[in-house]
Protein backbone atom coordinates (compact mmCIF):
# COMPACT_ATOMS: atom_id res chain seq x y z
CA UNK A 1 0.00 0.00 0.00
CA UNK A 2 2.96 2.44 0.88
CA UNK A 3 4.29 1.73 -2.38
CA UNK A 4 1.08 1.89 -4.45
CA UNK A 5 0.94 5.82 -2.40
CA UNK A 6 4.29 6.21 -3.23
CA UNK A 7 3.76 5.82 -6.88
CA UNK A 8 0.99 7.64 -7.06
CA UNK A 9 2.57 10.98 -5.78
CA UNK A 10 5.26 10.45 -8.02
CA UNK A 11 3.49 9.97 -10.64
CA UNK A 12 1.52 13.46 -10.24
CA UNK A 13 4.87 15.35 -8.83
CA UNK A 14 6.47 13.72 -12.73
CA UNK A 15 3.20 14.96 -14.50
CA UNK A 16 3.21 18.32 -13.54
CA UNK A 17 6.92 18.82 -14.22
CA UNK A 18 5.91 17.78 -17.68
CA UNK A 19 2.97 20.33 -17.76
CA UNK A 20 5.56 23.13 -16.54
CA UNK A 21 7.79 22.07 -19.14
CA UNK A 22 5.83 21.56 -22.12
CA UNK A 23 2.64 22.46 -22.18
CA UNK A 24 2.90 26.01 -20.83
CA UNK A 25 4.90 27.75 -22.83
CA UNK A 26 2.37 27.05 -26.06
CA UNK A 27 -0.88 27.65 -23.99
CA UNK A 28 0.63 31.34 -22.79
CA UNK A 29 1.75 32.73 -26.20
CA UNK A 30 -2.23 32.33 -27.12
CA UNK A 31 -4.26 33.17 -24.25
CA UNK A 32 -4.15 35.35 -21.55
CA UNK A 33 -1.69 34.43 -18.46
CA UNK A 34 -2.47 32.98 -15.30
CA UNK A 35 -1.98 30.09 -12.82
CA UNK A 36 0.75 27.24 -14.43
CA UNK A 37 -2.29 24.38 -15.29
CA UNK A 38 -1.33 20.53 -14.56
CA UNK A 39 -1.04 18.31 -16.82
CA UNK A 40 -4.66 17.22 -18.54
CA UNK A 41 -6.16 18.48 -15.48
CA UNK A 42 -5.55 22.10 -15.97
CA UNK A 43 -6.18 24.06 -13.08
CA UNK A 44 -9.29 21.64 -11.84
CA UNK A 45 -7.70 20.64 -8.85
CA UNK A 46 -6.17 23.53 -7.61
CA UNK A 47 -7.44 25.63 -4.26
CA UNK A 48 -6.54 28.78 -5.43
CA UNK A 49 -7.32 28.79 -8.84
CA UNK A 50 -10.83 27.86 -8.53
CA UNK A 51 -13.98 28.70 -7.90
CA UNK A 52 -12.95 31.64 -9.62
CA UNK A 53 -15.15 33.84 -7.65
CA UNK A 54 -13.53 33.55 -4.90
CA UNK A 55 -10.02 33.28 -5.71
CA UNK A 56 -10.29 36.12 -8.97
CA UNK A 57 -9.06 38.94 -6.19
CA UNK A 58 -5.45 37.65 -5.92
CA UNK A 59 -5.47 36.24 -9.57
CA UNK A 60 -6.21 39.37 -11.57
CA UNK A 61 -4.05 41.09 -8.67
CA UNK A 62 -1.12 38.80 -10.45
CA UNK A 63 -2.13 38.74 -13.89
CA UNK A 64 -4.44 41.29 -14.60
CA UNK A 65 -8.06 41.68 -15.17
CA UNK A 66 -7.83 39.29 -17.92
CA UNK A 67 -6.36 36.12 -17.27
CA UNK A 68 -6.98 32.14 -18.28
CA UNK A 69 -8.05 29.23 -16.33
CA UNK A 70 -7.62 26.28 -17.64
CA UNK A 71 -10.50 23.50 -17.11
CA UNK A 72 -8.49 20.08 -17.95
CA UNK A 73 -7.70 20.73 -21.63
CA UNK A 74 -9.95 23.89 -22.20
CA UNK A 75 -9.20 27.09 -21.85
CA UNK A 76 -11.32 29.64 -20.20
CA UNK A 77 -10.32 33.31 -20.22
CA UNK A 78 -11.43 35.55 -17.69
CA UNK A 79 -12.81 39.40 -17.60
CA UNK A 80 -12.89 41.01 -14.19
CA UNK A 81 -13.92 44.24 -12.50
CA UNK A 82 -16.34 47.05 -14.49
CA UNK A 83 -13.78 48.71 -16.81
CA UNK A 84 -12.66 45.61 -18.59
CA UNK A 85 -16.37 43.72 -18.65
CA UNK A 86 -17.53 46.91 -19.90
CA UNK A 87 -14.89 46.94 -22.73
CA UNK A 88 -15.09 43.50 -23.81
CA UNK A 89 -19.29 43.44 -24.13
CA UNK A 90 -19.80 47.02 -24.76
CA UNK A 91 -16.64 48.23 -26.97
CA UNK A 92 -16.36 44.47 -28.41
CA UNK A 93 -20.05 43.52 -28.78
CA UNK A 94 -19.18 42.19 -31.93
CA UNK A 95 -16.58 40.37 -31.43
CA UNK A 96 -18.11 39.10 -27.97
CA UNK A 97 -21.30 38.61 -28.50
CA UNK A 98 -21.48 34.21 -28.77
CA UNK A 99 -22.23 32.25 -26.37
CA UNK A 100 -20.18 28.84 -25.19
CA UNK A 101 -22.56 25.38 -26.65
CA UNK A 102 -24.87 24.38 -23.60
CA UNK A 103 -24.94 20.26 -24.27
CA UNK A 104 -28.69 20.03 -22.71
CA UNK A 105 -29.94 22.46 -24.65
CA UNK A 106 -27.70 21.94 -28.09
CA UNK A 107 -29.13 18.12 -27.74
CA UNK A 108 -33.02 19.50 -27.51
CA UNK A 109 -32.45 22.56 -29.88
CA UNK A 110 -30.54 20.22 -32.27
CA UNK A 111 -29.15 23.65 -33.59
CA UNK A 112 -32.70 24.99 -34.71
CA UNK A 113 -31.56 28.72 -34.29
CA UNK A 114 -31.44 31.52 -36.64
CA UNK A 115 -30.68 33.07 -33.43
CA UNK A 116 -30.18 36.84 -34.57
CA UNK A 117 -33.21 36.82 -36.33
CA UNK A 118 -35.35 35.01 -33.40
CA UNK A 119 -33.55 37.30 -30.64
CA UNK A 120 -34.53 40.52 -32.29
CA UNK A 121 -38.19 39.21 -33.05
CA UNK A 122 -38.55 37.70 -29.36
CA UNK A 123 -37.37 41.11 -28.22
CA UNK A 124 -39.65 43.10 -30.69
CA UNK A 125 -42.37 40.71 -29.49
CA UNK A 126 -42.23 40.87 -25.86
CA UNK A 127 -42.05 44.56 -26.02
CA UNK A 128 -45.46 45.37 -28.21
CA UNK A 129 -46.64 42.37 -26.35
CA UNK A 130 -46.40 44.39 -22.93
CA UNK A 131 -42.81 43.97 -21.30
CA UNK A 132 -42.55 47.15 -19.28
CA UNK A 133 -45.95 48.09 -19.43
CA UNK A 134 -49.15 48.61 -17.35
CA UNK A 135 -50.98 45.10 -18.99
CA UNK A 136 -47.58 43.25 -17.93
CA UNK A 137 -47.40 44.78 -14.32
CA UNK A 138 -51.14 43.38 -14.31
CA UNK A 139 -49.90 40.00 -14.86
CA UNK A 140 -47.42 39.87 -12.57
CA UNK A 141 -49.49 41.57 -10.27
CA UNK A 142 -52.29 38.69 -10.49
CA UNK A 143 -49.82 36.18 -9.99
CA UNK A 144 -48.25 37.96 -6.81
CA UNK A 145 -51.68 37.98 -5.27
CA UNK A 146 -52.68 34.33 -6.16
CA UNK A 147 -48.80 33.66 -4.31
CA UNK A 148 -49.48 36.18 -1.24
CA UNK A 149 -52.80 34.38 -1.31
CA UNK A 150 -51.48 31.07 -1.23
CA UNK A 151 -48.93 31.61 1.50
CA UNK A 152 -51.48 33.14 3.80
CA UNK A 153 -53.61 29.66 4.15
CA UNK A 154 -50.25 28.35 4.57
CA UNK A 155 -50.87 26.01 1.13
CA UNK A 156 -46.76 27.11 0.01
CA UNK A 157 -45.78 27.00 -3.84
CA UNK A 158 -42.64 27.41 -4.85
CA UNK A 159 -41.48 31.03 -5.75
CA UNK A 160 -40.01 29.22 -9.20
CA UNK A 161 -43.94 28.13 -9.64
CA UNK A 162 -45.10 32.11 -9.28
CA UNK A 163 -41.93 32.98 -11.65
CA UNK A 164 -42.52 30.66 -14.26
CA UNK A 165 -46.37 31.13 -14.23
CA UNK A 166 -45.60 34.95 -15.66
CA UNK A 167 -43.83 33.52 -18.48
CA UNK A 168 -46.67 30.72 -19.18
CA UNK A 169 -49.01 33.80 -19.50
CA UNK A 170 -46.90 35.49 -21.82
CA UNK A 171 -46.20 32.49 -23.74
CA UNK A 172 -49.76 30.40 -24.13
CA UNK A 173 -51.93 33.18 -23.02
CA UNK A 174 -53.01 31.64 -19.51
CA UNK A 175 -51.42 30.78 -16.07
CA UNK A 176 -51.75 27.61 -14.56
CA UNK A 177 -53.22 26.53 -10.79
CA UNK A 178 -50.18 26.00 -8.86
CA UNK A 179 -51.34 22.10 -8.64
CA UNK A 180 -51.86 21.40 -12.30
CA UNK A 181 -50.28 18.36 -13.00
CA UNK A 182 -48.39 19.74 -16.10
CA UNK A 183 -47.25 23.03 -14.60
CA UNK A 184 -45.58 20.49 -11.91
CA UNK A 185 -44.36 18.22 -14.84
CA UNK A 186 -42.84 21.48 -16.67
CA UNK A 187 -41.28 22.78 -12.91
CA UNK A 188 -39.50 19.45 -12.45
CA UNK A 189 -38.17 19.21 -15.55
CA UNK A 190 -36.99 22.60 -15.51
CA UNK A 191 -34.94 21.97 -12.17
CA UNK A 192 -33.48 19.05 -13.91
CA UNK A 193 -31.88 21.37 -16.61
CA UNK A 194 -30.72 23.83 -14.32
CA UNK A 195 -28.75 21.29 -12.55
CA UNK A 196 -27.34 19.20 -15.41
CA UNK A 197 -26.42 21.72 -18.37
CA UNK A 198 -23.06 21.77 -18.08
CA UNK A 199 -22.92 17.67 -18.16
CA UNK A 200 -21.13 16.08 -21.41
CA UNK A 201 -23.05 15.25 -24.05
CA UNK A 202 -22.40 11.67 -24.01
CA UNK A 203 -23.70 11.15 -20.05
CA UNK A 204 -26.35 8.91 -19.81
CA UNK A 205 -28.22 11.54 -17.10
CA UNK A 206 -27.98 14.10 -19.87
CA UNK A 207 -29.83 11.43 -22.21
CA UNK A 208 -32.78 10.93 -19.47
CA UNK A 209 -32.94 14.89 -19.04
CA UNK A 210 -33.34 15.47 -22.99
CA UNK A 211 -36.08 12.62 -22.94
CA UNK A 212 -37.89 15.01 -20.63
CA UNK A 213 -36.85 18.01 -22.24
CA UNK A 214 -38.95 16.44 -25.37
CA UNK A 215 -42.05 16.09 -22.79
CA UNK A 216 -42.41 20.22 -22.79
CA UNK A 217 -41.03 20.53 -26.32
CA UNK A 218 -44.45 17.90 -27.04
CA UNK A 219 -47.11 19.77 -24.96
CA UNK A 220 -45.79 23.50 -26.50
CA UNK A 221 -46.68 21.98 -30.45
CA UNK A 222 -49.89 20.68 -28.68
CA UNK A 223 -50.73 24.78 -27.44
CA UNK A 224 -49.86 25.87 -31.05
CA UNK A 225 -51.72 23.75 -33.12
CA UNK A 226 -54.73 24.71 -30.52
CA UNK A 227 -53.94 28.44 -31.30
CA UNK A 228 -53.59 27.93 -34.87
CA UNK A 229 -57.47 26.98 -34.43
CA UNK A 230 -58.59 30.14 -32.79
CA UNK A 231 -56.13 32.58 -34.30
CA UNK A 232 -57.04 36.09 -34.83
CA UNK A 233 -53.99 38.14 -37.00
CA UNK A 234 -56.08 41.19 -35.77
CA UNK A 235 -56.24 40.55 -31.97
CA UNK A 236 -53.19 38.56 -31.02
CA UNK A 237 -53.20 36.80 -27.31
CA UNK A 238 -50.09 35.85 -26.34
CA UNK A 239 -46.08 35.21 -27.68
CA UNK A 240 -47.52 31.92 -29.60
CA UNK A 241 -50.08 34.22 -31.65
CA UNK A 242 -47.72 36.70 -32.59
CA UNK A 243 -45.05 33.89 -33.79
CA UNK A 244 -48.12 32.57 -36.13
CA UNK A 245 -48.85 35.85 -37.47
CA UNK A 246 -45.12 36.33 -38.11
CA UNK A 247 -44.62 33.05 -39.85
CA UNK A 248 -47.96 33.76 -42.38
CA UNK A 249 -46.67 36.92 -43.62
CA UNK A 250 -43.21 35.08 -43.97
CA UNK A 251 -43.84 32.12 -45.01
CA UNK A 252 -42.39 32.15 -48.55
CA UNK A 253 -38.97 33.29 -47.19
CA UNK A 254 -38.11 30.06 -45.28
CA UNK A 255 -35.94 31.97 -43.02
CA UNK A 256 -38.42 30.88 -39.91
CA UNK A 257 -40.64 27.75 -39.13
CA UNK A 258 -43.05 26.29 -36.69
CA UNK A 259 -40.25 24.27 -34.89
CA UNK A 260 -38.37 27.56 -34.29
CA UNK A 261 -41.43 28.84 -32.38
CA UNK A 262 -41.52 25.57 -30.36
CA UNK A 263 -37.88 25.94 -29.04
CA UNK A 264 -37.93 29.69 -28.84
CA UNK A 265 -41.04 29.12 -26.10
CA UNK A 266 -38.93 26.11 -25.36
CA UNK A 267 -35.75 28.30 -24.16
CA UNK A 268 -38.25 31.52 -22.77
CA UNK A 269 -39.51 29.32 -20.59
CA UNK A 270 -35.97 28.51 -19.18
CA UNK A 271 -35.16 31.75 -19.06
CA UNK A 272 -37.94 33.07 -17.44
CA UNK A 273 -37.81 31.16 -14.62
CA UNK A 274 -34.41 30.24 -12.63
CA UNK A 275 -32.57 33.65 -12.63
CA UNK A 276 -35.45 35.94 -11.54
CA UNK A 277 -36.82 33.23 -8.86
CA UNK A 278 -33.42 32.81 -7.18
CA UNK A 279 -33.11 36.81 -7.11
CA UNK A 280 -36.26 36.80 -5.55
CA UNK A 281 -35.19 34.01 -2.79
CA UNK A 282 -31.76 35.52 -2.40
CA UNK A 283 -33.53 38.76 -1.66
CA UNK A 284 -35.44 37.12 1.15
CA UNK A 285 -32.78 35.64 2.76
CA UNK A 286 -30.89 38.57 2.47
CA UNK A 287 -33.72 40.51 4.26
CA UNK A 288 -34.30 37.44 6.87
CA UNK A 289 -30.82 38.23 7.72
CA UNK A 290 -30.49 41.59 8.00
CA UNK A 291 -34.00 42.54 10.38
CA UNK A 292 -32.85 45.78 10.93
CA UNK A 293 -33.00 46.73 6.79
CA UNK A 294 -36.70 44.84 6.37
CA UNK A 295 -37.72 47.05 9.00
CA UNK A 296 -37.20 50.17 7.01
CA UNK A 297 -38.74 48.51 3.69
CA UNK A 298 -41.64 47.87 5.92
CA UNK A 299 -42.71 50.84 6.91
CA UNK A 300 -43.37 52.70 3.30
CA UNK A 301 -44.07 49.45 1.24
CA UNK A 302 -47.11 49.08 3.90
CA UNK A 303 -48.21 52.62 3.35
CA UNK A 304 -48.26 52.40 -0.93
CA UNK A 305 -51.68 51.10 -2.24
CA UNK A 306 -51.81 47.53 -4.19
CA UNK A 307 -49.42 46.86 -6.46
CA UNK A 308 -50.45 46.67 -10.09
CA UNK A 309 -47.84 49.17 -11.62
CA UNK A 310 -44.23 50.00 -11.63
CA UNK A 311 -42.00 52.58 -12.09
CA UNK A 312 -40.05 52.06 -15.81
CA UNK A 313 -37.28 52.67 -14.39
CA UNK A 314 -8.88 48.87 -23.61
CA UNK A 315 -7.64 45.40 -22.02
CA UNK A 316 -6.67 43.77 -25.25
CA UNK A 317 -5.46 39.98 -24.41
CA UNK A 318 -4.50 37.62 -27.07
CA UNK A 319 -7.09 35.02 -27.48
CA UNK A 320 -7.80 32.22 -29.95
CA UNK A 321 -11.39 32.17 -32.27
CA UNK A 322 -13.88 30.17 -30.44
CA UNK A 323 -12.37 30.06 -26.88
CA UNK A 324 -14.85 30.81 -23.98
CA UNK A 325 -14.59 33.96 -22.24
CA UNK A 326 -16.23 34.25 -18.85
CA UNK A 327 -17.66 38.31 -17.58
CA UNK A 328 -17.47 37.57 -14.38
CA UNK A 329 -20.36 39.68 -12.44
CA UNK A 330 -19.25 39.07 -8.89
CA UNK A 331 -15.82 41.04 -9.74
CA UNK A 332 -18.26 43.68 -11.33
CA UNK A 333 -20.69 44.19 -8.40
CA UNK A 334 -18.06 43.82 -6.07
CA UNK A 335 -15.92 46.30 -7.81
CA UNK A 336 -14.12 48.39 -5.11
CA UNK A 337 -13.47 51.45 -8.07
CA UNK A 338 -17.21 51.76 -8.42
CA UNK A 339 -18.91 50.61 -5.14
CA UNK A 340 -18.57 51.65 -1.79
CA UNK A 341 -18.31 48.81 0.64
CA UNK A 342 -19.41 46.87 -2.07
CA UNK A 343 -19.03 44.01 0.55
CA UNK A 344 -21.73 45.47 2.88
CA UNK A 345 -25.23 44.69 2.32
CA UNK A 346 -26.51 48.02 2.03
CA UNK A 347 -29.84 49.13 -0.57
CA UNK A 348 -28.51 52.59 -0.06
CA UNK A 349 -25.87 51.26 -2.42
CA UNK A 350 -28.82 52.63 -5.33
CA UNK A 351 -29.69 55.64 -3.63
CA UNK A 352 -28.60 59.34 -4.22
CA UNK A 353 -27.70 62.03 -1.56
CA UNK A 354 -31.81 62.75 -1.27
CA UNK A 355 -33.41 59.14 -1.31
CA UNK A 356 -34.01 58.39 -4.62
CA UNK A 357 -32.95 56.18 -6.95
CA UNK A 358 -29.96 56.45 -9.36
CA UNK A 359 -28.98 53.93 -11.75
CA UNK A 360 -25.37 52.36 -11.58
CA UNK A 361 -23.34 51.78 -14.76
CA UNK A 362 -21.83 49.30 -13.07
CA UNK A 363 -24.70 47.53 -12.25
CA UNK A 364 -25.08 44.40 -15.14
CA UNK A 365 -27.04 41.38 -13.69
CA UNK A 366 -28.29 40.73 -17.02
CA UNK A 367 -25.34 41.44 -18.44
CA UNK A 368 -24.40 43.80 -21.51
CA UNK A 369 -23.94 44.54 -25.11
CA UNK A 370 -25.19 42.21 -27.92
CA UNK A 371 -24.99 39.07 -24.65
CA UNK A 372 -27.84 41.74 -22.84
CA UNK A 373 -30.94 39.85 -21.34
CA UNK A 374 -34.24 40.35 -24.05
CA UNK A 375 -36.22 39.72 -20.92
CA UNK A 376 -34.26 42.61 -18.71
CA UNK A 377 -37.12 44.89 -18.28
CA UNK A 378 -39.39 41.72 -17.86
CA UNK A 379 -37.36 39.99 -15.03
CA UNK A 380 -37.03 43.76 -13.22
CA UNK A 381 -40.99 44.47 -13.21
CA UNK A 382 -41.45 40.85 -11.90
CA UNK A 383 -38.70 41.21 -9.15
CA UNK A 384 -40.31 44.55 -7.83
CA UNK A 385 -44.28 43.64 -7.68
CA UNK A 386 -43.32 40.42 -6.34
CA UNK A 387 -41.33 41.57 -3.28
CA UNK A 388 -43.11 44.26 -3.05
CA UNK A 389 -46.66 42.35 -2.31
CA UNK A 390 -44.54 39.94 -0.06
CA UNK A 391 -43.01 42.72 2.23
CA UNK A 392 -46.43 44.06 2.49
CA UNK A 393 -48.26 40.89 3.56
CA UNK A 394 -44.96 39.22 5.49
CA UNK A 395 -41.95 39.82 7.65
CA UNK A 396 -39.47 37.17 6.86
CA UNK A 397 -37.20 35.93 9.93
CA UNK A 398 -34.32 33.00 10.05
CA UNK A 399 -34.93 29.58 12.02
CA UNK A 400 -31.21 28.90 11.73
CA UNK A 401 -28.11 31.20 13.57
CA UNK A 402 -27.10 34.15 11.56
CA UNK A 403 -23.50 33.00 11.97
CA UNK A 404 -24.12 29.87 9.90
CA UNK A 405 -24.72 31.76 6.11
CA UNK A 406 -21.62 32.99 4.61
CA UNK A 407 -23.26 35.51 2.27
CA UNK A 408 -20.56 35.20 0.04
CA UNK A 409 -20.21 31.74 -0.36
CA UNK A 410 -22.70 30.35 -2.92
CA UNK A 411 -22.34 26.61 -2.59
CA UNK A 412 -23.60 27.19 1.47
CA UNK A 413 -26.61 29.90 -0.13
CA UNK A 414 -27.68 27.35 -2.39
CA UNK A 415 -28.11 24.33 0.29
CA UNK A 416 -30.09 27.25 2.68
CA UNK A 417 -34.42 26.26 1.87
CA UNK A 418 -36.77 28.72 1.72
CA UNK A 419 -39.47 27.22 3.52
CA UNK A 420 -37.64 24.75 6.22
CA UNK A 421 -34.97 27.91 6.77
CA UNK A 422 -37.53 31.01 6.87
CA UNK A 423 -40.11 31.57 9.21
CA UNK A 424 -43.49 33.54 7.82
């Protein structure tokens, strides 16, 4: 057994004296620096070289604000802090406006998009439909009751099941009872996805979560052929009518077809529902920890009426064609050049020298340039009606010891529940 250790560590001590010796050199002269990667493992293993949100501080100290980390063979290049994010999606849209291949969603998908084309119609859609106006607020207004309403007979749904119910209305024109058997179907599978998308291609988990990736896929081309029935070009209902309308008047141009309406409702409905649901928790817990700052929401959220509106409210780096590049927000909104005690939690972080709002540039949670959220203003009106019909109906308090939630550590924020961690 000594041995068998003994051979082991040698053979990792031998391995990455090869990496240092060979490999390097070639990876730095085309990417960015940064920590000396190990042989086939890259920089996997090491403690401070990843997660790179923790450990970015002391790298771009060393290398920069741009630097490389390598994940086994692959290379992924880093942007941190608000000047150089801001340069690379902003000054460099162009040139930074791709995305890295998801393997969930590239297996469902099976490359359907004309993605230009359907991001600029979903956009153009969603706005005439009613993102960032009053009938939208209404929506998400309705839904914030039915939740507040829900809550208060102590029957709980999920704040993903409020979320995702917005974008069902948008999408098919209806919401669904928090114990529909489908809308718990299309929630599950959901969760799968958000768990598993960065899983190869060839795992057999990823093959059972595309299998029920197909299951929404099915029932979305059962909605459309039902709206195809009823259709009205004059008096659209929802996203689905406006995609039929759009494919009639184009449908001697074969640049769109039905199945790209079936994944672009397909992907909305991904989008729609993880990021703005675990803002929304976040923000709770956030508030269930700090007493004293829920205490002066309180106060003037009680006071307003109902809520069914809202306010509208050069690092140039070598770096090979195709190689992922990561923005990474956390060294943007914890940017010490454009944030005071960007470490404290502190709303007054958005406030001017009288109490009202100002908006930060450096501010991007749905990021910026031509990789900007369509569903920014969408995701923002949902965020405010939503907490603010919670804060008026609820105080939120911790069952667990304050001491025990590293704010800053997202693995621990992500094990912390909701509803067996927060008391109503």
């Amino acid at each position: 057994a000594k041995l068998s250790m003994f051979g082991f560590v040698t053979t990792i001590f031998l391995l990455q004296k090869l990496s240092s010796l060979t490999a390097c050199p070639e990876w730095d002269s085309r990417f960015p620096p940064g920590p000396t990667p190990w042989f086939f493992l890259g920089n996997l293993l090491q403690k401070d070289a990843l997660p790179v949100y923790k450990t970015y501080p002391k790298l771009a100290k060393k290398y920069g604000p741009v630097f490389t980390i390598w994940l086994g063979p692959k290379p992924l290049v880093v942007v941190c802090g608000y000047e150089a994010v801001k340069d690379a999606l902003i000054t460099h849209s162009e040139e930074f406006g791709g995305r890295s291949p998801v393997p969930i969603l590239d297996e469902v998908t099976k490359g359907y998009g004309k993605w230009k084309v359907l991001r600029r119609f979903t956009l153009t859609t969603l706005r005439n439909f009613g993102m960032g106006k009053k009938s939208m607020a209404e929506r998400m207004s309705e839904e914030a009751c039915c939740l507040v309403e829900k809550i208060s007979s102590f029957e709980v749904p999920t704040i993903a099941a409020a979320v995702s119910n917005v974008m069902c209305a948008v999408v098919f024109g209806k919401r669904f009872s928090y114990d529909d058997k489908i809308f718990i179907e299309i929630l599950e599978i959901l969760k799968i996805i958000f768990y598993i998308n960065l899983i190869s291609r060839h795992c057999t988990l990823l093959i059972l979560a595309v299998t029920d990736c197909t299951k929404i896929c099915d029932y979305v081309r059962t909605r459309v052929e039902s709206h195809k029935k009823t259709l009205d070009p004059d008096n659209p209902r929802d996203f689905i009518d406006c995609f039929l309308i759009k494919l009639e008047k184009e449908r001697n141009s074969n640049v769109i077809c039905m199945e790209d309406l079936v994944m672009t409702v397909f992907e909305l409905l991904i989008a729609g529902t993880d990021s703005t649901a675990n803002a929304i928790a976040y923000g709770i817990i956030l508030l269930a920890r700090f007493p004293e700052v829920q205490g002066i929401w309180h106060q003037p959220l009680c006071a307003m009426p109902a809520t069914n509106t809202v306010p509208l409210p050069s690092h140039a780096m070598p770096c090979r064609l195709g190689t992922t590049v990561l923005p990474l927000w956390a060294s943007v909104h914890f940017d010490p050049l454009c944030w005071d005690n960007p470490r404290t939690f502190d709303p007054a972080h958005f406030l001017d020298k009288n109490g009202e709002f100002q908006k930060k540039d450096a501010y991007l949670p749905f990021s910026a340039g031509k990789r900007v959220c369509p569903g920014e203003s969408l995701a923002n009106m949902e965020i405010f009606i939503s907490f603010t019909n919670l804060l008026q109906n609820f105080t939120f308090e911790l069952t667990m010891d304050p001491k025990e939630i590293d704010l800053e550590n997202f693995e621990t924020m992500s094990n912390i529940r909701i509803y067996s961690n927060i008391k109503i």
